[in-house]
Every structure is written in C-alpha cells, then in structure tokens.
Protein backbone atom coordinates (compact mmCIF):
# COMPACT_ATOMS: atom_id res chain seq x y z
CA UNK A 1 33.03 -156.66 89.13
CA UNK A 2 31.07 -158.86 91.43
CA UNK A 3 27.90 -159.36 91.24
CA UNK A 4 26.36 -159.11 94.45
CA UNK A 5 28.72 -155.74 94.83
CA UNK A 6 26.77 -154.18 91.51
CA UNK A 7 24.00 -154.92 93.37
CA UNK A 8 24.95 -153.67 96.28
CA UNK A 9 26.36 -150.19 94.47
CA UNK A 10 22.33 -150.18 92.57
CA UNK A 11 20.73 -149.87 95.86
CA UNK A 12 22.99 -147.49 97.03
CA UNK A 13 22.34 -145.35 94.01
CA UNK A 14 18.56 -145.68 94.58
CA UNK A 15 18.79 -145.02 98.16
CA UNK A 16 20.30 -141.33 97.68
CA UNK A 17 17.93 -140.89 94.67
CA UNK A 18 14.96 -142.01 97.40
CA UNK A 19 16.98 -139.42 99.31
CA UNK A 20 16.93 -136.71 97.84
CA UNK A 21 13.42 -137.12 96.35
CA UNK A 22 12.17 -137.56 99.77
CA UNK A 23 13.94 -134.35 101.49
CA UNK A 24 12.85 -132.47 98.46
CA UNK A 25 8.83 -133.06 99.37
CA UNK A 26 9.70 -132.02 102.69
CA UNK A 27 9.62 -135.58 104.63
CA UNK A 28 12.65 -136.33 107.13
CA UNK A 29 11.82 -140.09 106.41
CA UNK A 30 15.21 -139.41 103.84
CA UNK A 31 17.02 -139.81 106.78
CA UNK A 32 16.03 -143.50 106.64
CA UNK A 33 17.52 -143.39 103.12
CA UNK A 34 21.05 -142.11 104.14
CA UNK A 35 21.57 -145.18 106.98
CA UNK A 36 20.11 -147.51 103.65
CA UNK A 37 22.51 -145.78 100.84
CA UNK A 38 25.74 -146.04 103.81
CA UNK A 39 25.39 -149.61 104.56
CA UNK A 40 24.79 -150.83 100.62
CA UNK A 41 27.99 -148.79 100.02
CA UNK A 42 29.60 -150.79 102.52
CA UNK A 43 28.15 -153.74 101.47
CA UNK A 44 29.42 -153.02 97.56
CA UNK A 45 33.32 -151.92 99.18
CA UNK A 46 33.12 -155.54 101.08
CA UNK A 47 31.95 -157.46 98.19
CA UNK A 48 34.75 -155.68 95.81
CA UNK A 49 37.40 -156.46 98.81
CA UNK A 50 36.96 -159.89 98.88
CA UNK A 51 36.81 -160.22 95.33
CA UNK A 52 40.09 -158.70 94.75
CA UNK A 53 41.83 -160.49 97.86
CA UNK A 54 40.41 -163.94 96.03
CA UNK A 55 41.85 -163.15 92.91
CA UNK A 56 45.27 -162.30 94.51
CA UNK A 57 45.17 -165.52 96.35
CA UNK A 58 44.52 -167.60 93.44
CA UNK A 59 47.54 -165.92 91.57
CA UNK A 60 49.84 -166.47 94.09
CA UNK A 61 48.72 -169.79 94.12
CA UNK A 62 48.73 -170.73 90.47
CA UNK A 63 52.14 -167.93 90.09
C-alpha cells in the first residue's frame, strides 16, 4: 500500500473520530469533519488507483 494513501486513509480515520467526538458534545462544527474525512477518503482511493494502474503498466511492460 502506498504511502501517501495510508496517510490519506489515517486522516480519514481521525476525521470521523473528530466527528463523532464533536457531534457527541453537541457542536455542529463535526460537519466540518465529514467534508475533511470524504475528501481524505478520496484522496486514499486516488492514491491506491494509481498505484495499482502503475504496477499493471510496468507488468505489461516487463510481461
């Protein structure tokens, strides 16, 4: 796994922990948390994407 897409998948994990931690005191600032966990999860889906499509291309190449 790449490493900037374990990075990515961390902050998403945080994010909803923030999340949830946040709409548990009672503060709508989770909301902020949601938009950070959705784009990080993108973020970790691109990263493992391209790493996979790289690979694929270097076997076909070397194949």
């Amino acid at each position: 796994m790449p490493r900037l897409a374990l990075m990515a998948l961390a902050v998403c994990v945080l994010a909803v922990v923030a999340a949830v931690v946040s709409f548990a005191a009672g503060s709508f600032v989770g909301i902020v948390w949601i938009l950070l966990a959705g784009v990080s999860s993108n973020m970790a889906w691109f990263y493992l994407r391209r790493a996979k499509l790289e690979r694929e291309q270097r076997a076909e190449v070397t194949g």
